[in-house]
N, C-alpha and C. Protein backbone atom coordinates (compact mmCIF):
# COMPACT_ATOMS: atom_id res chain seq x y z
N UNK A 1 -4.46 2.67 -12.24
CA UNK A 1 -4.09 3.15 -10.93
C UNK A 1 -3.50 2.00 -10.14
N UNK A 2 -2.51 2.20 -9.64
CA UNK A 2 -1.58 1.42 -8.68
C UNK A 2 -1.57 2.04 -7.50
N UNK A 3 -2.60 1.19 -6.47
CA UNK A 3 -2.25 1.62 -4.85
C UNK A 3 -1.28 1.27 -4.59
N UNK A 4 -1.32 -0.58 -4.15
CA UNK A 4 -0.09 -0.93 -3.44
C UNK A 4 0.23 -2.07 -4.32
N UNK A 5 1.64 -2.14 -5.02
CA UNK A 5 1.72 -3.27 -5.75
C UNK A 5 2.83 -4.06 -5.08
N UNK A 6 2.47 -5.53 -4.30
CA UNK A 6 2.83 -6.03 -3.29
C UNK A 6 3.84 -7.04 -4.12
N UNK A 7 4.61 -6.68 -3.35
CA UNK A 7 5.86 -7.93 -3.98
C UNK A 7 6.24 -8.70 -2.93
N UNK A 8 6.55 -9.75 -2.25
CA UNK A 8 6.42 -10.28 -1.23
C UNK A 8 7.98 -11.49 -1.23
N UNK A 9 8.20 -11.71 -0.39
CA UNK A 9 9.75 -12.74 -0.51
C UNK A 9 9.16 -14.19 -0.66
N UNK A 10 10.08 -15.19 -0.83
CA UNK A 10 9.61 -16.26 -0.61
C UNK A 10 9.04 -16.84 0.25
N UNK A 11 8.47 -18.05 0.50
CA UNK A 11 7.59 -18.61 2.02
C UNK A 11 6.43 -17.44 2.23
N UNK A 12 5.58 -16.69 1.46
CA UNK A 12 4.54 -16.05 1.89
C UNK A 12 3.38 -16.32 0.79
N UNK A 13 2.33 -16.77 1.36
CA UNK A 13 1.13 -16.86 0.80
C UNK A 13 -0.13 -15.61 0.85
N UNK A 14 -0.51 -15.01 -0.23
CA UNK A 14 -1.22 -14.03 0.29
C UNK A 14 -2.67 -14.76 0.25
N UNK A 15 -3.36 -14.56 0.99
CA UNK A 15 -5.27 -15.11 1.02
C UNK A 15 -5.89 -13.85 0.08
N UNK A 16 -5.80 -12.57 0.47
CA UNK A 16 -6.87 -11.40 0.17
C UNK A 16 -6.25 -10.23 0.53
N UNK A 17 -6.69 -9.24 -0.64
CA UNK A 17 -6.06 -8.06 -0.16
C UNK A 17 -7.84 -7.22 -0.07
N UNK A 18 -7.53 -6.38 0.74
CA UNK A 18 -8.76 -5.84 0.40
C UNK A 18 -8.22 -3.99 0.69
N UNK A 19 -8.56 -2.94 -0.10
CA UNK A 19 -8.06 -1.78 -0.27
C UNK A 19 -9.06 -0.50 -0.14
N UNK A 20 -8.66 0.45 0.60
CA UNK A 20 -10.25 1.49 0.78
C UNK A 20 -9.44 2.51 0.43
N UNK A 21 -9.97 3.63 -0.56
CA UNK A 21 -9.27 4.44 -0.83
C UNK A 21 -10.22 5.64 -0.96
N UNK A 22 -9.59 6.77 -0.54
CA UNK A 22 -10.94 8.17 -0.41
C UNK A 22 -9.58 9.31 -0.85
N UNK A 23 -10.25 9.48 -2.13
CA UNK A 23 -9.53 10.52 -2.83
C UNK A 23 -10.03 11.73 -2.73
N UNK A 24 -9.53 13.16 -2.11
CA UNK A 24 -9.98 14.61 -2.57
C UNK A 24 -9.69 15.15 -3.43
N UNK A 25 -10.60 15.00 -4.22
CA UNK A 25 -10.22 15.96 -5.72
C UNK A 25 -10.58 17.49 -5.59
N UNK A 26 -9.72 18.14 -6.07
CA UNK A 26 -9.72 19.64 -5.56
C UNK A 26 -8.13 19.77 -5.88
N UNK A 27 -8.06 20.97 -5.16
CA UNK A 27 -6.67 20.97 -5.33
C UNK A 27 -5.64 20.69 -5.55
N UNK A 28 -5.37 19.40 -4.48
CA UNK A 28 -4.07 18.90 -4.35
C UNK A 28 -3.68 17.18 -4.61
N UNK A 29 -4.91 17.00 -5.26
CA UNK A 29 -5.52 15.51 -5.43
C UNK A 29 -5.06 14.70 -4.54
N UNK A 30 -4.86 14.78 -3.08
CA UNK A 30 -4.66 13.75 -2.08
C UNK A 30 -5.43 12.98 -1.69
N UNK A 31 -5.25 11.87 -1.00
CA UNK A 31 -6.03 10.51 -0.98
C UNK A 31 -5.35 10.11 0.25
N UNK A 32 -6.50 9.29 1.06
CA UNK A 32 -5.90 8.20 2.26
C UNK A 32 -6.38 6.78 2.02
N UNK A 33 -5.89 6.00 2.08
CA UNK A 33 -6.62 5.06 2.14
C UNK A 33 -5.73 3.38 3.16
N UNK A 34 -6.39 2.58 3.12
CA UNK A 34 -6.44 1.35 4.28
C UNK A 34 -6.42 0.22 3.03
N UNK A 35 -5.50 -0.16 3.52
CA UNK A 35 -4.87 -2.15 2.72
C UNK A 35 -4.80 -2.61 4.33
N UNK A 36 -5.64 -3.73 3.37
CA UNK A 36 -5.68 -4.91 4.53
C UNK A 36 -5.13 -6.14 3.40
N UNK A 37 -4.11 -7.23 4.05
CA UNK A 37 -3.66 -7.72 3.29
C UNK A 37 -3.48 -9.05 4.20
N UNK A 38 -4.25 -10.25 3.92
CA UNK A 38 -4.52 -11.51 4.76
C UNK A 38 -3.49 -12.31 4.28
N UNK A 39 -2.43 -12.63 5.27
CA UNK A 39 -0.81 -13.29 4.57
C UNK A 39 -0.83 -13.82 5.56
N UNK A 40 0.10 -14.66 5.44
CA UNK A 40 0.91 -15.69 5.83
C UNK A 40 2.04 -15.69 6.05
N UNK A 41 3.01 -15.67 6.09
CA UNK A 41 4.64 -15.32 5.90
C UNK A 41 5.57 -16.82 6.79
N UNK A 42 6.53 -16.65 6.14
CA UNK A 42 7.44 -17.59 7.33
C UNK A 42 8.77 -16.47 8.29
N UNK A 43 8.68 -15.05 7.48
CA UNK A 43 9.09 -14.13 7.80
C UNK A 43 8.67 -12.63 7.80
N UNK A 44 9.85 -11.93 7.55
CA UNK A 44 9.20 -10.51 7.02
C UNK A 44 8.33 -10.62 6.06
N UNK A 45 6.97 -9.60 6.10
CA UNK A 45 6.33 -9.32 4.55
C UNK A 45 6.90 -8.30 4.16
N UNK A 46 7.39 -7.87 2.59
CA UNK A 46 7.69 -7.01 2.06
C UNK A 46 6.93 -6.41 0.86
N UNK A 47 6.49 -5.10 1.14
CA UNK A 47 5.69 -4.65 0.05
C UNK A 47 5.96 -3.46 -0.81
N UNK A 48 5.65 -3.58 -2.10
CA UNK A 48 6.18 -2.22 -2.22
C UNK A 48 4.79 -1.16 -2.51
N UNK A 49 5.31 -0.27 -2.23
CA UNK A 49 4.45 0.96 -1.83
C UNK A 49 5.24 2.46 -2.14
N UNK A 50 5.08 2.93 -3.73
CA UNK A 50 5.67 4.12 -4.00
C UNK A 50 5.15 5.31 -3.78
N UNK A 51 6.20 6.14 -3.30
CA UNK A 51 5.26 7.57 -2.83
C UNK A 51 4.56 7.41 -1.82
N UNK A 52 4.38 6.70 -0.49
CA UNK A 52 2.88 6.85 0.31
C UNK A 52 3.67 7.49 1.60
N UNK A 53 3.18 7.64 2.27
CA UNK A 53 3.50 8.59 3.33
C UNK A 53 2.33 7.18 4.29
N UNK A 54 3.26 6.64 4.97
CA UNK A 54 2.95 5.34 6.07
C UNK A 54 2.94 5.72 7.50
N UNK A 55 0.96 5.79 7.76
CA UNK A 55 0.73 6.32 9.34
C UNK A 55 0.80 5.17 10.30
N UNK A 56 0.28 4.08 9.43
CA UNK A 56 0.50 3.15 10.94
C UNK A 56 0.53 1.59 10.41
N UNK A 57 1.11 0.07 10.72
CA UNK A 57 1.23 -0.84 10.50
C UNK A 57 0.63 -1.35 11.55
N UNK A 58 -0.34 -2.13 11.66
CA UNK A 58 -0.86 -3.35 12.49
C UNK A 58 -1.16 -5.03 12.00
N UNK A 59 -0.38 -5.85 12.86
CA UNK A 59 -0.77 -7.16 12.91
C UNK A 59 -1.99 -7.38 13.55
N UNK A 60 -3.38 -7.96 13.44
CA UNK A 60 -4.36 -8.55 13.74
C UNK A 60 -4.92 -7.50 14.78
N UNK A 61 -4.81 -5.96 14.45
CA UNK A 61 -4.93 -5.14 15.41
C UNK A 61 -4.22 -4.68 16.32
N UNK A 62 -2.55 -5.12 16.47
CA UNK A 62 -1.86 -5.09 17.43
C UNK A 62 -0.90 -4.03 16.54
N UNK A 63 -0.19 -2.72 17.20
CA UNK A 63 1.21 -2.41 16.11
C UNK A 63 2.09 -3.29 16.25
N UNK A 64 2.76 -3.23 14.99
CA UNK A 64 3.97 -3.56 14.83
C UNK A 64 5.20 -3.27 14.57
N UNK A 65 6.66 -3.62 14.32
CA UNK A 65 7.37 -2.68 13.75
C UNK A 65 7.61 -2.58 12.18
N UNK A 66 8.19 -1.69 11.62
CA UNK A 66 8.10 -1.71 10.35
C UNK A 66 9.08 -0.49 9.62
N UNK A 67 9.70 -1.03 8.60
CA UNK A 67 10.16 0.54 8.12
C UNK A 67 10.30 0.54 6.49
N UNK A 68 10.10 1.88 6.52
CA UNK A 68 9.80 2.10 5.07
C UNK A 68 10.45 3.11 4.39
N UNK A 69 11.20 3.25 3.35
CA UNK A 69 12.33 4.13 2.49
C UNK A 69 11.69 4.74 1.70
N UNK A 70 10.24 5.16 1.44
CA UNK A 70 9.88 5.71 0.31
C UNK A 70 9.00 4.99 -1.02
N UNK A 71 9.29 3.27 -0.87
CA UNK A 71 9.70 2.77 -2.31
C UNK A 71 8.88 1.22 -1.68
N UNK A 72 9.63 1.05 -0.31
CA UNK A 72 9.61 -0.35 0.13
C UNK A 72 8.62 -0.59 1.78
N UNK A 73 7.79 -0.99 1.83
CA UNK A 73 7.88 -1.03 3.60
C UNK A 73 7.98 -2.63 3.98
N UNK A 74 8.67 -2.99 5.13
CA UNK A 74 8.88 -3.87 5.30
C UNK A 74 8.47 -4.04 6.54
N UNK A 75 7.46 -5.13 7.01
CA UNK A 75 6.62 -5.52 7.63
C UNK A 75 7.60 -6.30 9.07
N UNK A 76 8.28 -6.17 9.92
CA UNK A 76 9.21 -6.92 10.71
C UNK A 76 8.11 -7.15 11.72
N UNK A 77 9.10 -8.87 12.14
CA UNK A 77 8.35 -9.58 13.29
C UNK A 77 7.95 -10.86 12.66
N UNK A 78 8.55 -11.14 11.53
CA UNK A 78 7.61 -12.42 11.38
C UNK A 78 8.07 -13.69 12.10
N UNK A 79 7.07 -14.94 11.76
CA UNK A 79 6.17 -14.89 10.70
C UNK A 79 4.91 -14.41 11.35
N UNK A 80 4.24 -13.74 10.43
CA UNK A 80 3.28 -13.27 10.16
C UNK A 80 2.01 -14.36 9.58
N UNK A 81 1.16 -14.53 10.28
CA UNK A 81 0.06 -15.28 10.32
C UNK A 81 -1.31 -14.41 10.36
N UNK A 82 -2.03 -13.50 9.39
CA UNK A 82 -3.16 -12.96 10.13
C UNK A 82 -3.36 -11.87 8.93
N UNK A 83 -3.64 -11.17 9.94
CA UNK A 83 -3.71 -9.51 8.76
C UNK A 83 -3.51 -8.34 9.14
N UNK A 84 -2.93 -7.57 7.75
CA UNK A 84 -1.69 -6.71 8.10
C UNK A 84 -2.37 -5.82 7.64
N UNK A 85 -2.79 -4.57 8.57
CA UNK A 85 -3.42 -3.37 7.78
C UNK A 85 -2.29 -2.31 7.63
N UNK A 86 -1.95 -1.20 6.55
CA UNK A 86 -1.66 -0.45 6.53
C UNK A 86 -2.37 0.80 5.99
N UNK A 87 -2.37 2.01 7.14
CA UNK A 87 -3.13 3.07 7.04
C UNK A 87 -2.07 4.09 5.94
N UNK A 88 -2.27 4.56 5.05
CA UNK A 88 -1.27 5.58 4.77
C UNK A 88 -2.29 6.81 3.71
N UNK A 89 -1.28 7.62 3.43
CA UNK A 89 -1.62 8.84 2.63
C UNK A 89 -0.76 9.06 1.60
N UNK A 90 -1.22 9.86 0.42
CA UNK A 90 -0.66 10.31 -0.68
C UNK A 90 -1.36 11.92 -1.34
N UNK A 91 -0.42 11.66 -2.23
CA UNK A 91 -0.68 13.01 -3.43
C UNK A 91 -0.49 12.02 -4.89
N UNK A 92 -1.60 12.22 -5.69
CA UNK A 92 -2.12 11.89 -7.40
C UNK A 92 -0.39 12.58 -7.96
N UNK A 93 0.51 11.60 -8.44
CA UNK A 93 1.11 12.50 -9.25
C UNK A 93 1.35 11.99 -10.84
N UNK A 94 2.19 12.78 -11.58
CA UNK A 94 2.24 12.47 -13.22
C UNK A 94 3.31 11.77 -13.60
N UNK A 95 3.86 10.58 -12.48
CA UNK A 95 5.25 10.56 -12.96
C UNK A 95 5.40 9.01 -12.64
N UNK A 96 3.70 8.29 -13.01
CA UNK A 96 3.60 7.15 -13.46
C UNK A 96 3.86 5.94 -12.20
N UNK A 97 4.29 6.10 -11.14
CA UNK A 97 4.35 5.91 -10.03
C UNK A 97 3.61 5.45 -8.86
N UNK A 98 3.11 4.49 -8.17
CA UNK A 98 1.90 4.78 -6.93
C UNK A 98 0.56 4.96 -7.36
N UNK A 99 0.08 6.07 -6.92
CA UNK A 99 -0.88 5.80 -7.56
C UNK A 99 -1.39 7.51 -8.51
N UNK A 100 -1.23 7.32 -10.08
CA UNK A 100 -0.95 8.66 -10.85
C UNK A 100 -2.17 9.12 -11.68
N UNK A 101 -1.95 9.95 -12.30
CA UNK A 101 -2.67 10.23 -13.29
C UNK A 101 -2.11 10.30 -14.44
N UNK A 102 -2.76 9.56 -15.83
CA UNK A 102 -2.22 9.94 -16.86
C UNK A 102 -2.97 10.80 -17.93
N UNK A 103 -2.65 11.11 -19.05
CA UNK A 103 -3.50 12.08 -20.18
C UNK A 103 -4.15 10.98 -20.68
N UNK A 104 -5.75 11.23 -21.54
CA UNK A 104 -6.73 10.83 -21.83
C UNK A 104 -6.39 11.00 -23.31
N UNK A 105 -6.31 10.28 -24.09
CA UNK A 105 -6.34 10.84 -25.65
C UNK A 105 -7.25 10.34 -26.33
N UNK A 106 -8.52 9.87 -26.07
CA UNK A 106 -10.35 9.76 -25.84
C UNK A 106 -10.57 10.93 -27.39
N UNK A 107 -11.17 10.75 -27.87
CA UNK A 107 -11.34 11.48 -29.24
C UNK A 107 -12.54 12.79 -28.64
N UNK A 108 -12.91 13.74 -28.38
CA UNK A 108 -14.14 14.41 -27.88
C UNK A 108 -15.05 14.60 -28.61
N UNK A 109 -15.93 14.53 -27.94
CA UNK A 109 -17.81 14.31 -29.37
C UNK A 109 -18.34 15.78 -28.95
């Protein structure tokens, strides 16, 4: 499983990521979950983040601006000194992506 797989530009040091994730299994296998990600930057942070549906970006508790294509969100305002939470949401899908599900081929007893 791939929440957020952070790719970042040059001049950024990451300290800690730390990730909360609350999946509903049922139906529609959707999930929300919170990255907190303790960086550094000399500029923008750039992360990538496939599939998520992005509710809110904050620096050290403060918003910030930010925009995101689907694929990429990009953290504007730097540098960035502190920590960067992002709140977002998804849907489980099969197409290997974010964060998916794949088939089990586990032998059954």
């Amino acid at each position: 499983m791939r929440a957020f797989c952070f790719h970042v530009s040059f001049n950024v040091s990451i300290e800690l990521y730390v990730v909360d994730l609350r999946f509903r299994f049922g139906g529609d296998l959707s999930y929300e979950g919170v990255v907190d990600v303790h960086a550094n930057s000399a500029g923008d942070l750039v992360l990538n983040a496939v599939d998520f549906k992005v509710k809110n970006v904050e620096v050290d508790g403060r918003p910030v601006d930010y925009s995101y294509d689907g694929r990429v969100l990009r953290v504007r305002g730097g540098p960035i000194n502190g920590v960067v939470r992002v709140v977002f949401e998804g849907r489980v899908s099969d197409r290997l992506l974010g964060i998916y599900r794949a088939p089990y081929g586990g032998v059954a007893t």
